[in-house]
PDB file of N, CA and C in Angstrom:
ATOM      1  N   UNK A   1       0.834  -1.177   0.000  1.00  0.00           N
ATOM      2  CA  UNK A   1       0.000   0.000   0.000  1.00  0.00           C
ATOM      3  C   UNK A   1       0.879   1.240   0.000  1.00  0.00           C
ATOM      4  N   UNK A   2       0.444   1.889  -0.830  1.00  0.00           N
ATOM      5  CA  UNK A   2       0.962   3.804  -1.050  1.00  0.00           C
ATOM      6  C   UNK A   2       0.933   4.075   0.866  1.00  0.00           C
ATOM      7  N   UNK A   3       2.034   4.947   0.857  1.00  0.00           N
ATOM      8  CA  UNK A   3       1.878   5.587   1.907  1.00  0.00           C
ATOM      9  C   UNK A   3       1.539   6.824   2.010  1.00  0.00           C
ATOM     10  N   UNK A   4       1.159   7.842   2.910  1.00  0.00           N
ATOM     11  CA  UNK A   4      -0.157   8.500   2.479  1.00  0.00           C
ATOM     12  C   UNK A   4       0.886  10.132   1.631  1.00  0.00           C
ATOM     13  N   UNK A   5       2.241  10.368   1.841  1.00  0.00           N
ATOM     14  CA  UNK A   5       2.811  10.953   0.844  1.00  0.00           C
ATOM     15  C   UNK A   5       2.811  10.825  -0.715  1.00  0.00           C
ATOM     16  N   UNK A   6       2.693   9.391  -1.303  1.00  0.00           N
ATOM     17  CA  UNK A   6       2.373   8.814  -2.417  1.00  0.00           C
ATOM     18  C   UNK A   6       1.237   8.748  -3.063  1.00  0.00           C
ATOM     19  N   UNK A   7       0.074   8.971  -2.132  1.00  0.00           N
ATOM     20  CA  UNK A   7      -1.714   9.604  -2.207  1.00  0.00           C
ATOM     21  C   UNK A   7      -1.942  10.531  -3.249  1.00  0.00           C
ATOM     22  N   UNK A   8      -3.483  10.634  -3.780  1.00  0.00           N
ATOM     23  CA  UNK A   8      -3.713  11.095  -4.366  1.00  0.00           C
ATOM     24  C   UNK A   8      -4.906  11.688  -3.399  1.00  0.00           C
ATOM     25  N   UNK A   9      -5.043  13.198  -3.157  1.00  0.00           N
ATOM     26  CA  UNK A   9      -6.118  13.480  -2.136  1.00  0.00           C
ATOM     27  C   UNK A   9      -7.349  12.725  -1.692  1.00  0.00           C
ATOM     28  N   UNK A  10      -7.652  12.260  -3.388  1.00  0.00           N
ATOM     29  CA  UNK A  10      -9.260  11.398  -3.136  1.00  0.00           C
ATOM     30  C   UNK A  10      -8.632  10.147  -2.207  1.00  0.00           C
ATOM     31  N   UNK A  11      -7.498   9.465  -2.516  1.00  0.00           N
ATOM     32  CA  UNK A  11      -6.922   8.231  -2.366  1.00  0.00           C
ATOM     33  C   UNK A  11      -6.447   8.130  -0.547  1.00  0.00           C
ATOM     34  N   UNK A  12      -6.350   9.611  -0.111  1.00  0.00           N
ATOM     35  CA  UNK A  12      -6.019  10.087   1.024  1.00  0.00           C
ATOM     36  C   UNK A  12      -7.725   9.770   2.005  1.00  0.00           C
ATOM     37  N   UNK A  13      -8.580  10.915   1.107  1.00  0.00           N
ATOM     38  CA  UNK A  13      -9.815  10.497   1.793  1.00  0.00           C
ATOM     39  C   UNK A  13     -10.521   9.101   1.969  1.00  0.00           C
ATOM     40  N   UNK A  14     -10.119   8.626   0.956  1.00  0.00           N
ATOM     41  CA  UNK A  14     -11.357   6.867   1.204  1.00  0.00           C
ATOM     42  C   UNK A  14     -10.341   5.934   2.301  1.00  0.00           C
ATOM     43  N   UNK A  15      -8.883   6.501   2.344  1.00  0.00           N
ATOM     44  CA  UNK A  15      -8.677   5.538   3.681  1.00  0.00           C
ATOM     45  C   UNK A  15      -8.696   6.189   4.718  1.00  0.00           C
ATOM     46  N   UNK A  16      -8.569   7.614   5.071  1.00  0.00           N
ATOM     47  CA  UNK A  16      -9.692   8.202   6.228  1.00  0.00           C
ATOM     48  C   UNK A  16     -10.682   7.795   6.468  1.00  0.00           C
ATOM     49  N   UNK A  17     -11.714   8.091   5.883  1.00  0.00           N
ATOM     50  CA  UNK A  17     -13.198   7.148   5.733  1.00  0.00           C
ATOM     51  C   UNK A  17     -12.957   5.573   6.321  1.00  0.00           C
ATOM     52  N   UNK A  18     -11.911   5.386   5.406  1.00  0.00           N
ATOM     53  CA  UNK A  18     -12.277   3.629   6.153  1.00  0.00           C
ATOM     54  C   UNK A  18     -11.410   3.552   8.047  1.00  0.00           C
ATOM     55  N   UNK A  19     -10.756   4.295   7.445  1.00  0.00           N
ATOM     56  CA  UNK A  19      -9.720   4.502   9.055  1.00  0.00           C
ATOM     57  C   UNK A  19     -10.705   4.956  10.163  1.00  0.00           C
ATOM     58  N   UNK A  20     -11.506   5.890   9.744  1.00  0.00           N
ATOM     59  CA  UNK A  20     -12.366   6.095  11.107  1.00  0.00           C
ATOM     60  C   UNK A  20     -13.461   5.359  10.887  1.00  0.00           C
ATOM     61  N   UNK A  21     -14.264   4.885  10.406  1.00  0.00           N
ATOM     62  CA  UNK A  21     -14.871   3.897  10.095  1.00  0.00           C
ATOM     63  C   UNK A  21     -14.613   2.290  11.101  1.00  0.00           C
ATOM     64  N   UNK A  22     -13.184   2.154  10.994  1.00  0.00           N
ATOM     65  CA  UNK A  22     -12.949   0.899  11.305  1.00  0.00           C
ATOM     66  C   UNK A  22     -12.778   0.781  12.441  1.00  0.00           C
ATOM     67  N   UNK A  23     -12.224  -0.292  13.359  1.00  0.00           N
ATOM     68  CA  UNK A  23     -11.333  -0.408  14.898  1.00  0.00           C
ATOM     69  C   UNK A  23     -10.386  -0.302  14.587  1.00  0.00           C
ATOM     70  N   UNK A  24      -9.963  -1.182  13.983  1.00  0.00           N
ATOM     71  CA  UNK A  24      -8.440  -1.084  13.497  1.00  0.00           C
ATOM     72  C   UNK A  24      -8.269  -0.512  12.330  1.00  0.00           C
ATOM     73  N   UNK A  25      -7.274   0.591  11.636  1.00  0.00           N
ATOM     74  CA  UNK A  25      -6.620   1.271  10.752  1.00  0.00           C
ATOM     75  C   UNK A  25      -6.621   0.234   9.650  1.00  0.00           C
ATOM     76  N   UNK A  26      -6.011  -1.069   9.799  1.00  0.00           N
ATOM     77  CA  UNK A  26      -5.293  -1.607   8.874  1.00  0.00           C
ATOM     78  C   UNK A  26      -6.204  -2.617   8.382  1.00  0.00           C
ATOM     79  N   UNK A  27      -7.451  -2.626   9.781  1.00  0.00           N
ATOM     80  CA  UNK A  27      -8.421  -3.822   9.058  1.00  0.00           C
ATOM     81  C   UNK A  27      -9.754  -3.472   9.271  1.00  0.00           C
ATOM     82  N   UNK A  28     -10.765  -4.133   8.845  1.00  0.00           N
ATOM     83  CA  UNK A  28     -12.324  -3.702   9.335  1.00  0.00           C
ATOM     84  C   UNK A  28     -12.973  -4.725   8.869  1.00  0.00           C
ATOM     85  N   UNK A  29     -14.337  -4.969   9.114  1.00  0.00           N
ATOM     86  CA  UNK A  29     -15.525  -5.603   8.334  1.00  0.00           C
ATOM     87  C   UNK A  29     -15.326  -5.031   7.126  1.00  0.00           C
ATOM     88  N   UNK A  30     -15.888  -5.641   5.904  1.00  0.00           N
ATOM     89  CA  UNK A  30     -16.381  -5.574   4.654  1.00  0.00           C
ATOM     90  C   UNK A  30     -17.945  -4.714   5.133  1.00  0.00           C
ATOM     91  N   UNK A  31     -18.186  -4.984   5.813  1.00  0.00           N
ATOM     92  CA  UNK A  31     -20.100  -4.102   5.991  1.00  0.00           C
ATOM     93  C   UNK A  31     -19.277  -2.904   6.450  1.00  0.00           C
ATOM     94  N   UNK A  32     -18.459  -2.038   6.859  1.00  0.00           N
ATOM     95  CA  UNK A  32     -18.494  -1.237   6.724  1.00  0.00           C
ATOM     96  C   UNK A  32     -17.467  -0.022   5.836  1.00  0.00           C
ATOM     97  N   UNK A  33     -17.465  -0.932   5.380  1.00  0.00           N
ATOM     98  CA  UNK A  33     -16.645  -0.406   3.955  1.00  0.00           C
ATOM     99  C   UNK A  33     -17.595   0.987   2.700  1.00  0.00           C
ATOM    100  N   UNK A  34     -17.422   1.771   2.414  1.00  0.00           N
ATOM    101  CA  UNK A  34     -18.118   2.670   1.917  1.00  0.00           C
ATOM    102  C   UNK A  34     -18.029   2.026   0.024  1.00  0.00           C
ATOM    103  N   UNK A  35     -19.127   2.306  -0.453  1.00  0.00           N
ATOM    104  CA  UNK A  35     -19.395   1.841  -1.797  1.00  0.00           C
ATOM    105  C   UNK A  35     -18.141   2.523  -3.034  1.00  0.00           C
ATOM    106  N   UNK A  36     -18.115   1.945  -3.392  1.00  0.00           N
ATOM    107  CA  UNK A  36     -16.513   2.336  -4.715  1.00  0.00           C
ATOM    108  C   UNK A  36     -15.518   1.878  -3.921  1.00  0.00           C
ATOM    109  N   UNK A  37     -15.250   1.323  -2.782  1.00  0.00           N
ATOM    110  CA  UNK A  37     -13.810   1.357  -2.269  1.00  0.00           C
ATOM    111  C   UNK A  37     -13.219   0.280  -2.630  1.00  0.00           C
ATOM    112  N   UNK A  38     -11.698  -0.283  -3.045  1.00  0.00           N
ATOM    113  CA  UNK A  38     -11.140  -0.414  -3.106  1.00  0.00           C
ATOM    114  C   UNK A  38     -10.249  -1.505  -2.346  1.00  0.00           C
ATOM    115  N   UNK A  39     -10.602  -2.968  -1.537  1.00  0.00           N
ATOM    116  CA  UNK A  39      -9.954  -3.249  -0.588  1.00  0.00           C
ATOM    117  C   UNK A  39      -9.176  -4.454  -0.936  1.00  0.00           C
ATOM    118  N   UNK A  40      -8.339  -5.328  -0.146  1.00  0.00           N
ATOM    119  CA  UNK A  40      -8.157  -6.254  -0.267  1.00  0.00           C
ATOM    120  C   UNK A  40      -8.843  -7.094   1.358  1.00  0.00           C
ATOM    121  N   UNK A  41      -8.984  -8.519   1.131  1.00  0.00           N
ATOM    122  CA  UNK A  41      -9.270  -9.206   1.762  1.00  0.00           C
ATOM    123  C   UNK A  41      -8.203  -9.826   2.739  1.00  0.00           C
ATOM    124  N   UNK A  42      -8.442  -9.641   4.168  1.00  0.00           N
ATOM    125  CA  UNK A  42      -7.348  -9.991   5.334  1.00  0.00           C
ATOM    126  C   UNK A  42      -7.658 -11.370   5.690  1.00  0.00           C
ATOM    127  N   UNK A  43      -8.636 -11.874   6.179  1.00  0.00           N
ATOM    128  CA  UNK A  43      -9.081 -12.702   6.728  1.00  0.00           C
ATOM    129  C   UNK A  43     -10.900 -13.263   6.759  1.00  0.00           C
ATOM    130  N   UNK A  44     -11.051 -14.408   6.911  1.00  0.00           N
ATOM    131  CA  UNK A  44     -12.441 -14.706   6.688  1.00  0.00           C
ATOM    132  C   UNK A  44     -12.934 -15.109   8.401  1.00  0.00           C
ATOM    133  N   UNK A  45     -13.636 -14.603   8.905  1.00  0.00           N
ATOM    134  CA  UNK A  45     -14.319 -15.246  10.277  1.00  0.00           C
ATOM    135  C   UNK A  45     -16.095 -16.347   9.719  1.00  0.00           C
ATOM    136  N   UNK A  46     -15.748 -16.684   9.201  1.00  0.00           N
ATOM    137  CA  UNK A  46     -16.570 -17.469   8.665  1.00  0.00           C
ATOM    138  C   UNK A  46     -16.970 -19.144   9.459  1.00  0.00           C
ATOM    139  N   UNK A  47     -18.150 -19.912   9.426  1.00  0.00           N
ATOM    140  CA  UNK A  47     -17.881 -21.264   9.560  1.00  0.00           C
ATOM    141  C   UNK A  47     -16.778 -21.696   8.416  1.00  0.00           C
ATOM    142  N   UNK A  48     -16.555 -22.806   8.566  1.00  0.00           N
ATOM    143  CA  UNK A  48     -15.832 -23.612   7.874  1.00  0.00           C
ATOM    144  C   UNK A  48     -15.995 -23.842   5.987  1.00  0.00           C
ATOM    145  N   UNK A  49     -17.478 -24.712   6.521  1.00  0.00           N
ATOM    146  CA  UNK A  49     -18.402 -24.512   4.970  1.00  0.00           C
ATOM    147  C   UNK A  49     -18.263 -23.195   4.303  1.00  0.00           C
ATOM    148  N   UNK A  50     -18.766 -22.268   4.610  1.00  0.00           N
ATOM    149  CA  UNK A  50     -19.070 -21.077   4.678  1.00  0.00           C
ATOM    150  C   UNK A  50     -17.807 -20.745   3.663  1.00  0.00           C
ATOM    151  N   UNK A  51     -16.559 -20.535   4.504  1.00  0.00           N
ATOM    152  CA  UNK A  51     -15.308 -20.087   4.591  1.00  0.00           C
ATOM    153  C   UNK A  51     -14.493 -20.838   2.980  1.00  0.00           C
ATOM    154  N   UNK A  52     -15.068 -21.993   2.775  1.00  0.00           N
ATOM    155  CA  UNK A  52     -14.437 -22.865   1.424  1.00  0.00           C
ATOM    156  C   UNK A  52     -15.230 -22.350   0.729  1.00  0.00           C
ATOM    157  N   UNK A  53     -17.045 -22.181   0.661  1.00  0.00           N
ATOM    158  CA  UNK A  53     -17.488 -21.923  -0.808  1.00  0.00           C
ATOM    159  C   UNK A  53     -17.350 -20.080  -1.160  1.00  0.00           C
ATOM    160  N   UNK A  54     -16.895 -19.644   0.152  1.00  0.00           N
ATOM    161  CA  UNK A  54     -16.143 -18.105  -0.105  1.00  0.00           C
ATOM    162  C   UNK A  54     -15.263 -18.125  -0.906  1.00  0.00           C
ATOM    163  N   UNK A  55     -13.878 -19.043  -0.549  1.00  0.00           N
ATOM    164  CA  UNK A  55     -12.959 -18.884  -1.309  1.00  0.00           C
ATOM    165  C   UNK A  55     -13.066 -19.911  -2.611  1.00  0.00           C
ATOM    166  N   UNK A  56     -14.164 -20.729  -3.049  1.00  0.00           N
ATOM    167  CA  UNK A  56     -14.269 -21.254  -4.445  1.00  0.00           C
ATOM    168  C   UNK A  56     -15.353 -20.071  -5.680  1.00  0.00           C
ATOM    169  N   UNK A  57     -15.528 -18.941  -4.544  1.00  0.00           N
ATOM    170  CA  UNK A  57     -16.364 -17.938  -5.883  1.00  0.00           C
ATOM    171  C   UNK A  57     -15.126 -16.624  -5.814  1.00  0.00           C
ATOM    172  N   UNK A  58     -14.516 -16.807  -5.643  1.00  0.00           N
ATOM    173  CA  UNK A  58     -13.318 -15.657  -5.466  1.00  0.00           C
ATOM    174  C   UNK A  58     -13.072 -14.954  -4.255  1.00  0.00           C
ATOM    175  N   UNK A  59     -13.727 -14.903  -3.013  1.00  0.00           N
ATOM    176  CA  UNK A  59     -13.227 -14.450  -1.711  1.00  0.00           C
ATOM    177  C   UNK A  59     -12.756 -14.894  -0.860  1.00  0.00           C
ATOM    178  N   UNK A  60     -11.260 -14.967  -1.322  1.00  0.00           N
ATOM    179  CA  UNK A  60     -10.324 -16.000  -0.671  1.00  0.00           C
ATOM    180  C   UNK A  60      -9.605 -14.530  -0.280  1.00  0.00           C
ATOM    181  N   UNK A  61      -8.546 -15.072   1.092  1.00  0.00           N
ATOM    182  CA  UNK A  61      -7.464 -14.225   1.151  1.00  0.00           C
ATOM    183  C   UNK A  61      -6.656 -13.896   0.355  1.00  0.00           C
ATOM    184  N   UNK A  62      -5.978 -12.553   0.669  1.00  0.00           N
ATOM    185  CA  UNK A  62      -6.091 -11.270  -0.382  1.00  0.00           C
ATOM    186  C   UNK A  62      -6.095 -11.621  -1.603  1.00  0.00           C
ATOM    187  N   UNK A  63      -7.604 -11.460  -1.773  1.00  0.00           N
ATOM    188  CA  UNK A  63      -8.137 -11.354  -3.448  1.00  0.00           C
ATOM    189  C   UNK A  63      -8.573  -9.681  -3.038  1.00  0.00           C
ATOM    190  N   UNK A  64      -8.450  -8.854  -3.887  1.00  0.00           N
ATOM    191  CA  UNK A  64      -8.322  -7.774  -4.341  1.00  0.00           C
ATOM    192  C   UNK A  64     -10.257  -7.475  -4.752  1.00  0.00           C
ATOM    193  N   UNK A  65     -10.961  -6.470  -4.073  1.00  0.00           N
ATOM    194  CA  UNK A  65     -12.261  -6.511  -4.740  1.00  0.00           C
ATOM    195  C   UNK A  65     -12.519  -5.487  -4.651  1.00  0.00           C
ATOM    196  N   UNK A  66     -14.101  -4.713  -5.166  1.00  0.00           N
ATOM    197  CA  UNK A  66     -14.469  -3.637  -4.903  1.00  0.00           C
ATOM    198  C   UNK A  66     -16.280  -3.635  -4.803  1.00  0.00           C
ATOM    199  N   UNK A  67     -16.159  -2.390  -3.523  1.00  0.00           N
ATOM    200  CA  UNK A  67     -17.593  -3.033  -3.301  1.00  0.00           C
ATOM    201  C   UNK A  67     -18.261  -1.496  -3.978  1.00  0.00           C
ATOM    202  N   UNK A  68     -19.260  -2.112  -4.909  1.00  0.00           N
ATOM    203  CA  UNK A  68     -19.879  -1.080  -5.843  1.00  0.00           C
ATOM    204  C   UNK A  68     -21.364  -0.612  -4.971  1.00  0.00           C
ATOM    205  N   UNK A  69     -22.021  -1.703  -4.533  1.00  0.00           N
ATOM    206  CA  UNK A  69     -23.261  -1.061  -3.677  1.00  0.00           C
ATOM    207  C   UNK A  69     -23.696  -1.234  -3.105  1.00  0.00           C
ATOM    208  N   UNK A  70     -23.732  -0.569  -1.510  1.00  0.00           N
ATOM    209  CA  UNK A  70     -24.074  -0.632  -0.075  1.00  0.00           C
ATOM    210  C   UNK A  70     -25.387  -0.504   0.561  1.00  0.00           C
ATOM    211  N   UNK A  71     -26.606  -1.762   0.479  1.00  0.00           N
ATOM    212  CA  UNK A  71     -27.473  -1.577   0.319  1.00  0.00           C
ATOM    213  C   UNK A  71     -28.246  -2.239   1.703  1.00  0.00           C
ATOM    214  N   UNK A  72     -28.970  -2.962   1.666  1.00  0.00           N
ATOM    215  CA  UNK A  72     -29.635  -4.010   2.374  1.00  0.00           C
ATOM    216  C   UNK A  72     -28.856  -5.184   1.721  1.00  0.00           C
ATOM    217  N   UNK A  73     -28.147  -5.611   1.076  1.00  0.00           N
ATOM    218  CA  UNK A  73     -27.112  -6.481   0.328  1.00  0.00           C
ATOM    219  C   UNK A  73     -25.710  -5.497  -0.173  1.00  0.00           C
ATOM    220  N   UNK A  74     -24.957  -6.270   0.174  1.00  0.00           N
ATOM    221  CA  UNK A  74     -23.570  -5.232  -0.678  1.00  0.00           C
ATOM    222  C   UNK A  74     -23.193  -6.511  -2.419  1.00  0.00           C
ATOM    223  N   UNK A  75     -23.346  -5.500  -3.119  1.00  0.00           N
ATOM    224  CA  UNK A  75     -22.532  -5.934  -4.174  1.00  0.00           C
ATOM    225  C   UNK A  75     -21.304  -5.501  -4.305  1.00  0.00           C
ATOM    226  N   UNK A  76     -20.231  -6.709  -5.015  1.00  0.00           N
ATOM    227  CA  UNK A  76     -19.165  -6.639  -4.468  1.00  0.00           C
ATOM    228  C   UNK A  76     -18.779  -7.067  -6.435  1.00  0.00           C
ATOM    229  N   UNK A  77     -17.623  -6.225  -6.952  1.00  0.00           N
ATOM    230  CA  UNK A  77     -17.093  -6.912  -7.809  1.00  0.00           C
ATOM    231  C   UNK A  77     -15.320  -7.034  -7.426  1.00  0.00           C
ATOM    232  N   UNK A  78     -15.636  -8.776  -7.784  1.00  0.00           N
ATOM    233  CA  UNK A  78     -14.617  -9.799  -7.986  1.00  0.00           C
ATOM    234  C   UNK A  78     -14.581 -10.310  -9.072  1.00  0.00           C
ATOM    235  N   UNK A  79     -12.883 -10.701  -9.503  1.00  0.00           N
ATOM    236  CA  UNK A  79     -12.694 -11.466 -10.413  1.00  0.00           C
ATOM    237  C   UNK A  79     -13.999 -11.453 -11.967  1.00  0.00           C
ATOM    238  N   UNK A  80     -14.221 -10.045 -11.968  1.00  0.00           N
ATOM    239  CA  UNK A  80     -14.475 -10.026 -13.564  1.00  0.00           C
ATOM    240  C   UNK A  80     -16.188  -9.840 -13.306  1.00  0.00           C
ATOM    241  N   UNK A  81     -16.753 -10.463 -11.924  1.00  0.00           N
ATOM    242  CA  UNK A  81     -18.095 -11.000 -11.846  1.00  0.00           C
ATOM    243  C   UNK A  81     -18.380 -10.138 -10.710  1.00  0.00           C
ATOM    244  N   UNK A  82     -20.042  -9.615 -10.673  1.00  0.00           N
ATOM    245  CA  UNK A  82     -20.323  -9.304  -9.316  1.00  0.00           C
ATOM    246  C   UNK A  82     -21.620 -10.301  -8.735  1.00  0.00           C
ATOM    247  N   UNK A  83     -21.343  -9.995  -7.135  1.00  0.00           N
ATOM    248  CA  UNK A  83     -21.961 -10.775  -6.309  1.00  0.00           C
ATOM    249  C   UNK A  83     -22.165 -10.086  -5.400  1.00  0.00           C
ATOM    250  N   UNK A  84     -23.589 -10.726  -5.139  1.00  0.00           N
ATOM    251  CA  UNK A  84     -24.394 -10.298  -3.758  1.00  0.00           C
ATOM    252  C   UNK A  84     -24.206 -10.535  -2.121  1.00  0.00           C
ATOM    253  N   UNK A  85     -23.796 -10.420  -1.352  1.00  0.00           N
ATOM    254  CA  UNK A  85     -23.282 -10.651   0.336  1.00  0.00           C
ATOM    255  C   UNK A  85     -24.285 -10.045   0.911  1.00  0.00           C
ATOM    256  N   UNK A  86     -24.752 -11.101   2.044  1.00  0.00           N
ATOM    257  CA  UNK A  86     -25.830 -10.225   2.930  1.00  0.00           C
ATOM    258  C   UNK A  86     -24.910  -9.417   3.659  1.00  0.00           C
ATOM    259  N   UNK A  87     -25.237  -9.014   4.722  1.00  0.00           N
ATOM    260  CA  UNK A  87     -24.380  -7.595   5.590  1.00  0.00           C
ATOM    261  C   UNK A  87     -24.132  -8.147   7.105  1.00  0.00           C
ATOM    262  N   UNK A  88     -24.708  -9.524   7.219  1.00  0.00           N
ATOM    263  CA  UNK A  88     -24.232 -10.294   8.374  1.00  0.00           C
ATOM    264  C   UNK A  88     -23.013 -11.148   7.895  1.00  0.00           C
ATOM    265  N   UNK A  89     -22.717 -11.645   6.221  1.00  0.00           N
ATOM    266  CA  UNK A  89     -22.085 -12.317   5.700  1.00  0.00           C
ATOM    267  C   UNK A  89     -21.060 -11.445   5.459  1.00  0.00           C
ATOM    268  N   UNK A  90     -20.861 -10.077   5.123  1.00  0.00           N
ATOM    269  CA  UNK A  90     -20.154  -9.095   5.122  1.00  0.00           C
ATOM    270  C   UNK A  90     -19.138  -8.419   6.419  1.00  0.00           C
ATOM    271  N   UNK A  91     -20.157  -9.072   7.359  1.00  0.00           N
ATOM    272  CA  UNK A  91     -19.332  -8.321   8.638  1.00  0.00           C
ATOM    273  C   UNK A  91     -18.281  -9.377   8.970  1.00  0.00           C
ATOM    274  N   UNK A  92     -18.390 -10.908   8.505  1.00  0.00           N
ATOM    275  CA  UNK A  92     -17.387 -11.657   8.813  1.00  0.00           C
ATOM    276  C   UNK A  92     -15.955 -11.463   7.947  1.00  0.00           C
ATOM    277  N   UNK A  93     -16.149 -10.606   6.923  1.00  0.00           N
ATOM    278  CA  UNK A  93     -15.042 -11.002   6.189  1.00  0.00           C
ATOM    279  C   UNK A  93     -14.361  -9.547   6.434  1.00  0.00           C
ATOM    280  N   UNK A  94     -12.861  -9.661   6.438  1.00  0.00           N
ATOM    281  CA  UNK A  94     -12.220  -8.662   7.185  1.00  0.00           C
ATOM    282  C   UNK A  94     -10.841  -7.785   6.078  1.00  0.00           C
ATOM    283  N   UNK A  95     -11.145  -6.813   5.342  1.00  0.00           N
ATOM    284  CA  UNK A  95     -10.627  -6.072   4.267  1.00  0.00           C
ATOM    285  C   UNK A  95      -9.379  -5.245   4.784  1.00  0.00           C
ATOM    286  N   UNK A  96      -8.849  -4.692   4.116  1.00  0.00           N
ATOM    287  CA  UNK A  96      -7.985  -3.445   4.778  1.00  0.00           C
ATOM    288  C   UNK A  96      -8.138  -2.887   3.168  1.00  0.00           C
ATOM    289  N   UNK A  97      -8.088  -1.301   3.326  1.00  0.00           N
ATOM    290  CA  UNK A  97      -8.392  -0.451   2.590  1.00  0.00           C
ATOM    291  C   UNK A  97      -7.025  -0.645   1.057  1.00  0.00           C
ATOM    292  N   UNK A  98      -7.609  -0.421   0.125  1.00  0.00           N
ATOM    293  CA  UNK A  98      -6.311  -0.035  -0.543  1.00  0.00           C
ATOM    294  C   UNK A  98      -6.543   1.110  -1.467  1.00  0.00           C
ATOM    295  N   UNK A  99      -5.886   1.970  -2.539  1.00  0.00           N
ATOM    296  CA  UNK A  99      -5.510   2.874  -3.004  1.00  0.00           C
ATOM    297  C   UNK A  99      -6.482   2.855  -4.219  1.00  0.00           C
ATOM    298  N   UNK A 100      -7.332   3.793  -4.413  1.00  0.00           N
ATOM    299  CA  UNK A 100      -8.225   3.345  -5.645  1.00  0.00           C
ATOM    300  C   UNK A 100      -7.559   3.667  -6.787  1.00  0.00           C
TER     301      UNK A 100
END
């Protein structure tokens, strides 16, 4: 990740946003991630099941995604395709911001 000298102002603001947004700076839920952003994937708190057919549709650790719309469902585009996540299924999976 750019460090925030290497930023581009907008690029400065969406990891503010996610920085106060989050607990931690470096990580957060996917549910609270703001729509257009930019993240990669840290970790899955998922069941097990759960956690394998995540990572057989592309949300495996750090796969690279972007979540386009923050709704009562977040759509999320991955790997070429987008997909629907409820926002309880969202809060398990754990992003850190990256540079749009």
């Amino acid at each position: 990740m750019n460090t925030f000298a290497e930023m581009t102002n907008k690029e400065v603001q969406e990891a503010e946003d996610c920085h106060r947004h989050c607990a931690k700076p470096e990580s957060c839920p996917l549910s609270r991630v703001r729509a257009g952003m930019l993240v990669r994937i840290t970790s899955l708190s998922t069941p097990p099941e759960v956690t394998r057919h995540l990572r057989e549709i592309g949300f495996g650790e750090q796969q690279v995604i972007r979540l386009v719309l923050r709704q009562s469902n977040l759509i999320c585009q991955v790997c070429n395709a987008r997909l629907a996540l409820s926002s309880q299924l969202a809060q398990m999976i754990m992003v850190e911001p990256l540079p749009a």
